[in-house]
Protein backbone atom coordinates (compact mmCIF):
# COMPACT_ATOMS: atom_id res chain seq x y z
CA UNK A 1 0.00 0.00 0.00
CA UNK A 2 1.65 3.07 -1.28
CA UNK A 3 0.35 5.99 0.50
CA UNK A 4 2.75 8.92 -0.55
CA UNK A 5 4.16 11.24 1.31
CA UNK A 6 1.01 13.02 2.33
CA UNK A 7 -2.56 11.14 2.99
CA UNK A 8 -5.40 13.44 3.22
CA UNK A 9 -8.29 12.25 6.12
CA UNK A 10 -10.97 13.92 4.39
CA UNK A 11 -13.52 15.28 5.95
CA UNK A 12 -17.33 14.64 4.84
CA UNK A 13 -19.17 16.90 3.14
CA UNK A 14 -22.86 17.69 4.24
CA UNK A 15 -25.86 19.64 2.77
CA UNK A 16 -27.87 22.41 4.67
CA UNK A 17 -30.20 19.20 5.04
CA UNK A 18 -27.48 17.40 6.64
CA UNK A 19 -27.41 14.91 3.92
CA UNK A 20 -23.90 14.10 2.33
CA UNK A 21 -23.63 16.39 -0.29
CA UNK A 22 -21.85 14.11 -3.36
CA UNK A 23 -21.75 17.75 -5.57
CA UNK A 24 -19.34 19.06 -3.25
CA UNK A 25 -17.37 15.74 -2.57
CA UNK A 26 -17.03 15.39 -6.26
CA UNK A 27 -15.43 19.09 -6.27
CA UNK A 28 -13.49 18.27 -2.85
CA UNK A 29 -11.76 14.79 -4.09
CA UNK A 30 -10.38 16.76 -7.29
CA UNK A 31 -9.44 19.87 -5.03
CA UNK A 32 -7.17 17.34 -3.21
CA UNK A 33 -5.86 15.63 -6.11
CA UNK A 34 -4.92 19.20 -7.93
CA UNK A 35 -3.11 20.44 -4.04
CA UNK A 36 -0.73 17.77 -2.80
CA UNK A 37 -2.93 14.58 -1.61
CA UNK A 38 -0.77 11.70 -2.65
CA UNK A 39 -4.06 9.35 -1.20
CA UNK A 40 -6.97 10.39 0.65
CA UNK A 41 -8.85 8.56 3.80
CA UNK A 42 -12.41 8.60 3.04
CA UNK A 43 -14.78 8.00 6.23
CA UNK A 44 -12.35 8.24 8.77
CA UNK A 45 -12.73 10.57 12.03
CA UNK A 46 -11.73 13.67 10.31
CA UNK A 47 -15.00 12.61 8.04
CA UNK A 48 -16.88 12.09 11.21
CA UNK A 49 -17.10 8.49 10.65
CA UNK A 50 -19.48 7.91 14.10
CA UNK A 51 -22.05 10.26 12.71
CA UNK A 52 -22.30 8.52 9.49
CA UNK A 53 -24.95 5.43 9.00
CA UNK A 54 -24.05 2.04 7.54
CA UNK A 55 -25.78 3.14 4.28
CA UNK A 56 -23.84 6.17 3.73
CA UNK A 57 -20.36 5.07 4.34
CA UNK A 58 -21.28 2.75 1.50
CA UNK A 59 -22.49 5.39 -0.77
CA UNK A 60 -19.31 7.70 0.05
CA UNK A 61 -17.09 5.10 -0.43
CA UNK A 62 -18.54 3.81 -3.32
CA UNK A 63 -18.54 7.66 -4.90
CA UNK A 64 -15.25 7.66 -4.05
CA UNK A 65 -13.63 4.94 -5.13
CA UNK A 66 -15.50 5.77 -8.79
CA UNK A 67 -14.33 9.56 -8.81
CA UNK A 68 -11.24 8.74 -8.63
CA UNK A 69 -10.66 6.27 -10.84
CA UNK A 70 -7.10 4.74 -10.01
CA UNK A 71 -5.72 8.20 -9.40
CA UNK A 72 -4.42 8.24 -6.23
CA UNK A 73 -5.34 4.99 -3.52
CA UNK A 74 -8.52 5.32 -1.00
CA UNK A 75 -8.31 4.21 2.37
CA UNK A 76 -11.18 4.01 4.42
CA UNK A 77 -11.76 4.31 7.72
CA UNK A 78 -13.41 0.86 9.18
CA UNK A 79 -11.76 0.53 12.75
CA UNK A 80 -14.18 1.38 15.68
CA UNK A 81 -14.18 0.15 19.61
CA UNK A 82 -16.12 -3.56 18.00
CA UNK A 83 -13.64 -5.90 16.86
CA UNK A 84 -17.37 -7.76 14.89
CA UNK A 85 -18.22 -4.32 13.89
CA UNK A 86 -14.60 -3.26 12.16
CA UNK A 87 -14.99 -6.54 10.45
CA UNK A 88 -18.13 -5.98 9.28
CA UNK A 89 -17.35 -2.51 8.30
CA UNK A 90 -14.13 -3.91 6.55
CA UNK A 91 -16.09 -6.16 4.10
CA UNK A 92 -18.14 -3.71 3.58
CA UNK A 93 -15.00 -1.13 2.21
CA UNK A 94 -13.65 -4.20 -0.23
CA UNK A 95 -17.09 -4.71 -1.43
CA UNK A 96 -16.54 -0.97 -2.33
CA UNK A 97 -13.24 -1.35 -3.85
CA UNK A 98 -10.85 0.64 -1.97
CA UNK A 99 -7.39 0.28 -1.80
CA UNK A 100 -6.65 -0.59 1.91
CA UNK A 101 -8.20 0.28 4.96
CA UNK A 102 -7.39 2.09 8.27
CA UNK A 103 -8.04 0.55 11.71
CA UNK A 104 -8.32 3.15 14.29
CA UNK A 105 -7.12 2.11 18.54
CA UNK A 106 -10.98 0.88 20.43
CA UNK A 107 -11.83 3.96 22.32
CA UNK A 108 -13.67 3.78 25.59
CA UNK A 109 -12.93 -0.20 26.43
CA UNK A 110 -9.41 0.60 27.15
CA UNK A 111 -8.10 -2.88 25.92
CA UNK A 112 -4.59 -3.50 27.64
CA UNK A 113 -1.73 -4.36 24.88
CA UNK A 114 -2.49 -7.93 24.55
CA UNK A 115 -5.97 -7.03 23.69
CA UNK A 116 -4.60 -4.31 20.88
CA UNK A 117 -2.73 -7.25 19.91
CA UNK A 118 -5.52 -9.84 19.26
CA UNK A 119 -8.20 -7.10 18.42
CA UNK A 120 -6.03 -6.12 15.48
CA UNK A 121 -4.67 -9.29 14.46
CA UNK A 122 -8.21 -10.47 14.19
CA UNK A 123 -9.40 -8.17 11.98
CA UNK A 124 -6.04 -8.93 9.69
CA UNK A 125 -6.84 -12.49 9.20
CA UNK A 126 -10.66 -11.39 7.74
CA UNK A 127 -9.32 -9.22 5.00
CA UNK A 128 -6.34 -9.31 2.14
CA UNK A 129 -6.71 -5.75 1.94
CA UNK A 130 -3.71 -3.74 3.43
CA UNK A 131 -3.95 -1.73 6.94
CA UNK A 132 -2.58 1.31 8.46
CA UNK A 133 -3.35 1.26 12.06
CA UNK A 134 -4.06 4.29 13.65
CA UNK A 135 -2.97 5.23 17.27
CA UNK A 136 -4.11 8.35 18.93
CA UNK A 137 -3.99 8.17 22.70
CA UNK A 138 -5.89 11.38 22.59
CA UNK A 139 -8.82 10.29 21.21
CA UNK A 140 -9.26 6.27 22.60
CA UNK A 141 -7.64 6.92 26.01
CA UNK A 142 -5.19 4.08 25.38
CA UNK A 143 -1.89 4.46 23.60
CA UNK A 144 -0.16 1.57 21.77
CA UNK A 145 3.17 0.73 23.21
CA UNK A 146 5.96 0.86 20.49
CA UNK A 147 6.03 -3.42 21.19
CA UNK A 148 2.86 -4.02 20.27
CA UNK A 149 2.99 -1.93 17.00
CA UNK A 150 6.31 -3.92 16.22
CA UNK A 151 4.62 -7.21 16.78
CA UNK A 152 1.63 -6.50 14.79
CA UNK A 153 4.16 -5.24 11.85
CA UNK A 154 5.20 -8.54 11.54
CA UNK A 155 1.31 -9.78 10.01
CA UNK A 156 1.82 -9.62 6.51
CA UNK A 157 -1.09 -7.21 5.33
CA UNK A 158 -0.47 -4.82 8.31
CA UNK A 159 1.65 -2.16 5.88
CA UNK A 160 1.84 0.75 8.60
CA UNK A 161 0.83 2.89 11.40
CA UNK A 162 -0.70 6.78 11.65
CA UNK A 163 1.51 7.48 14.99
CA UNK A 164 -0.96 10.63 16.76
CA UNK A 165 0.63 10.19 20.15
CA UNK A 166 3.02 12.97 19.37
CA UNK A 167 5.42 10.94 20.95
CA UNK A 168 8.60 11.17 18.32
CA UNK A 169 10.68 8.57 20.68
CA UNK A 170 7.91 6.55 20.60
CA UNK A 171 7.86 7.01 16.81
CA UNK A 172 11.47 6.37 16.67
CA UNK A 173 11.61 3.02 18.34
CA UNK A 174 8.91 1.72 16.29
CA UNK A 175 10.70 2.62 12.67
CA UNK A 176 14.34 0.77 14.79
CA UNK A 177 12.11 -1.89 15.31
CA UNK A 178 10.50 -2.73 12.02
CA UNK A 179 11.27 -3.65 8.65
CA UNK A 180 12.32 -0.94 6.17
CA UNK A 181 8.94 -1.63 3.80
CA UNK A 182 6.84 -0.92 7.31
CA UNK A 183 5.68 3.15 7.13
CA UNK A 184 5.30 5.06 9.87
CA UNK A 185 3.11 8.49 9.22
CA UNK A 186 3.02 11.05 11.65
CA UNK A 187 -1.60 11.67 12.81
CA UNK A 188 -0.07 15.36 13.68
CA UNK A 189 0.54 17.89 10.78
CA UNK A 190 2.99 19.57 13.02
CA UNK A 191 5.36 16.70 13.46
CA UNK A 192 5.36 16.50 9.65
CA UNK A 193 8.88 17.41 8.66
CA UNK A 194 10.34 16.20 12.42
CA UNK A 195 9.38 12.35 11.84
CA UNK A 196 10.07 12.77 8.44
CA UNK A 197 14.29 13.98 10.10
CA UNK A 198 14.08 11.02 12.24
CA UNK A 199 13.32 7.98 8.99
CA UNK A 200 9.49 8.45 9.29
CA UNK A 201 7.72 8.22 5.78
CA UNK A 202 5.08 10.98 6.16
CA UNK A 203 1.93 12.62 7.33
CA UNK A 204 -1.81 11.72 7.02
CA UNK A 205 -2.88 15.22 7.55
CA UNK A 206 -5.97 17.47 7.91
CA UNK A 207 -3.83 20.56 6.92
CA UNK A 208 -3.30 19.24 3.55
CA UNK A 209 -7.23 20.02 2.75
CA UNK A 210 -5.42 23.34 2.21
CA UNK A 211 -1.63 23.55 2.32
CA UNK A 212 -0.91 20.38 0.53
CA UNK A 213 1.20 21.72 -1.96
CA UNK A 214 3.13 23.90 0.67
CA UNK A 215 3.73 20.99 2.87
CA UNK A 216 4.66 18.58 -0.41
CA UNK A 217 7.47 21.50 -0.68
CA UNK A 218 8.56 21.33 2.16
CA UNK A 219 9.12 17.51 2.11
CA UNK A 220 10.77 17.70 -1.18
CA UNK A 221 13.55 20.99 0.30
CA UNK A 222 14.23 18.23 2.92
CA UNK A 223 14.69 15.34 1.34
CA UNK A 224 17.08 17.16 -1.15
CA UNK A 225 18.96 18.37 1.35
CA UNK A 226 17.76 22.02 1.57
CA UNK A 227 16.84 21.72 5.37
CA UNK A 228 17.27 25.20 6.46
CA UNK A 229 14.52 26.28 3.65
CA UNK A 230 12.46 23.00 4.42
CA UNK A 231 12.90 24.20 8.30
CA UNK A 232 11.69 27.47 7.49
CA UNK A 233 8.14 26.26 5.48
CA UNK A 234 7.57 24.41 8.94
CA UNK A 235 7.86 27.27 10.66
CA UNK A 236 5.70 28.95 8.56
CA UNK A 237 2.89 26.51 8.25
CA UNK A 238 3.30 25.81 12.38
CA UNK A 239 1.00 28.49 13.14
CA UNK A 240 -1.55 27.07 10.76
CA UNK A 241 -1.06 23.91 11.88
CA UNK A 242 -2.08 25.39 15.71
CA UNK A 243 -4.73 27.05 14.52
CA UNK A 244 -6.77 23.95 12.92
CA UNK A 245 -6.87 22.44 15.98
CA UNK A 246 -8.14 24.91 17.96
CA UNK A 247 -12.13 23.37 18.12
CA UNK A 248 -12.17 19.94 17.57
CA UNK A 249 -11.57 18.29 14.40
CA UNK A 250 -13.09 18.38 11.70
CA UNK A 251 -14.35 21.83 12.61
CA UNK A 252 -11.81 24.46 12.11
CA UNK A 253 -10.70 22.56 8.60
CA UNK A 254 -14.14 22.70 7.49
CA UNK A 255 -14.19 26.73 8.01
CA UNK A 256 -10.76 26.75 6.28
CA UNK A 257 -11.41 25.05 3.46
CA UNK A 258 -14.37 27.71 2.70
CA UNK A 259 -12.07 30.40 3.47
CA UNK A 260 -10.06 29.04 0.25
CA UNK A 261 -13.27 28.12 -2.14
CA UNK A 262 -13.80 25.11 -1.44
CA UNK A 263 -17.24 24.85 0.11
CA UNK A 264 -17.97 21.32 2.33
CA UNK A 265 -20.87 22.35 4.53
CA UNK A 266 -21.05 22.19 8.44
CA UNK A 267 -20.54 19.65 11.13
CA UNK A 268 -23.06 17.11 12.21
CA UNK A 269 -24.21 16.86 16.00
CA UNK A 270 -22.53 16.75 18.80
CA UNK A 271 -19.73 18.65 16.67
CA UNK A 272 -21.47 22.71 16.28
CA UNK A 273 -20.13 25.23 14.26
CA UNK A 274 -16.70 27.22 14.22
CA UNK A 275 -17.46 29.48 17.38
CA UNK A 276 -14.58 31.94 16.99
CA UNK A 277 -13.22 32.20 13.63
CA UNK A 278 -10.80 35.11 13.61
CA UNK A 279 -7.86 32.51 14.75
CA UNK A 280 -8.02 30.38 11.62
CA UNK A 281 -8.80 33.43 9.06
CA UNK A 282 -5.61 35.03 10.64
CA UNK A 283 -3.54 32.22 10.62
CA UNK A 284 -4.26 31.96 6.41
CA UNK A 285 -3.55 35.75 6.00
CA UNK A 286 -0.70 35.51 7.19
CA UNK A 287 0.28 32.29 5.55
CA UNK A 288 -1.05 33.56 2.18
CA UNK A 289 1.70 36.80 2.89
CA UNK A 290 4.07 34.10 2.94
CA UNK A 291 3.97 32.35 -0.25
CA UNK A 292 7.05 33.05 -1.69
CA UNK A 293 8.64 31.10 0.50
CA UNK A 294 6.94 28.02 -1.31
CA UNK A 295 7.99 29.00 -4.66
């Protein structure tokens, strides 16, 4: 499973209704495809995967997987706190024809390690399709030791890991102790460019809805060996990065990505509305004021 540098989680887009709105998804997919999205997670958390019924993760999926065509790979988001259920949900995405799927750390059970270990493993032996797991202490309350990750690399469809524990030693002991083909993506935009310094493979990112071309620069400075101009896009972007993340997720993207054109609707309940708005619109002003440092 070839993910690229930079994996979009895309968020959902919703009517005034509060329907998905497949206009504006059709306009959103190609908007990341045209601005840096080497792949793109479709009805993950960033899509608000636990508002979304059985029905329409099968019509977005199924949308998706036709819009794009073969373009870039789609990886959907099929983990959840049921080891039954993120089966289910798994045949469900191949039925679809994506490209691999992404299996999220149970939230609220608090499995210990040995329980990440067979919950995961589990779901592995149902499916040929490749997995990134996804661990984000955060979020589920329970963070996967660097052991267990290692371990589970060693099941042959499990292809790599979204590391949101912000934890770069953590990150570092897991890419020491896998194999070389085994990717390790950083879950936060802002440790981007550090994992990438430390033999990490990438980001799946919300920030890319709108900077994915900026942060595909900055990559590239780095890995040609142009650090002190790849150091200062990072600095640049950081306060962007901050910014998006100031209301939960998917929220402040969602406002964002209007700010730049690209129209994707509100949240759904219990998520409301970006309350206070002047952080975000300042944060792109003064990124847009910046832009010759991508050129």
């Amino acid at each position: 499973m070839e993910l690229g540098r930079i994996s979009t989680a895309m968020v959902t887009p919703f009517s005034q209704t509060g329907d998905i709105d497949f206009e504006k998804t059709d306009q959103l997919i190609e908007h990341l495809i045209a601005n840096g999205s080497d792949s793109i997670v479709v009805c993950g958390t960033t899509g608000e995967s636990p508002t979304l019924t059985r029905k329409e993760v099968e019509e977005l999926l199924t949308f998706a997987v036709k819009k794009v065509n073969g373009r870039i790979p789609i990886i959907a988001g099929t983990g959840s706190n049921s080891t039954a259920g993120s089966m289910e949900a798994t045949k469900l995405a191949e039925q679809c024809g994506v490209d691999g799927i992404m299996l999220v750390t149970p939230y609220y059970n608090k499995p210990d390690q040995k329980g990440l270990f067979a919950h995961f493993s589990a779901i592995a032996k149902e499916t040929e399709l490749p997995i990134l797991l996804y661990n984000i202490p955060g979020r589920s309350v329970i963070n996967m030791l660097p052991e267990t990750t290692i371990a589970l690399s060693k099941i042959k469809n499990i292809h790599a890991i979204k590391e949101a524990s912000g934890d770069l030693e953590q990150m570092a002991a897991i890419i020491s102790g896998t194999e070389d083909d085994f990717k390790v993506y950083s879950g936060d935009d802002a440790l981007a460019l550090p994992l990438l310094a430390i033999g990490g493979d990438g980001v799946v990112s919300v920030a890319s809805h709108v900077v994915g071309n900026e942060m595909q620069k900055m990559m590239t400075a780095y890995l040609e060996g142009r650090t002190t101009a790849a150091a200062t896009m990072h600095r640049t972007l950081l306060p962007l990065f901050t910014a998006l993340f100031t209301a939960p997720n998917p929220v402040p993207i969602k406002h964002a990505l209007k700010v730049f054109g690209v129209d994707v609707g509100e949240v759904r309940l219990p998520l409301v509305g970006l309350k206070d708005k002047e952080c975000v619109n300042q944060a792109i002003k003064n990124l847009q004021s910046s832009k010759r440092i991508f050129i």
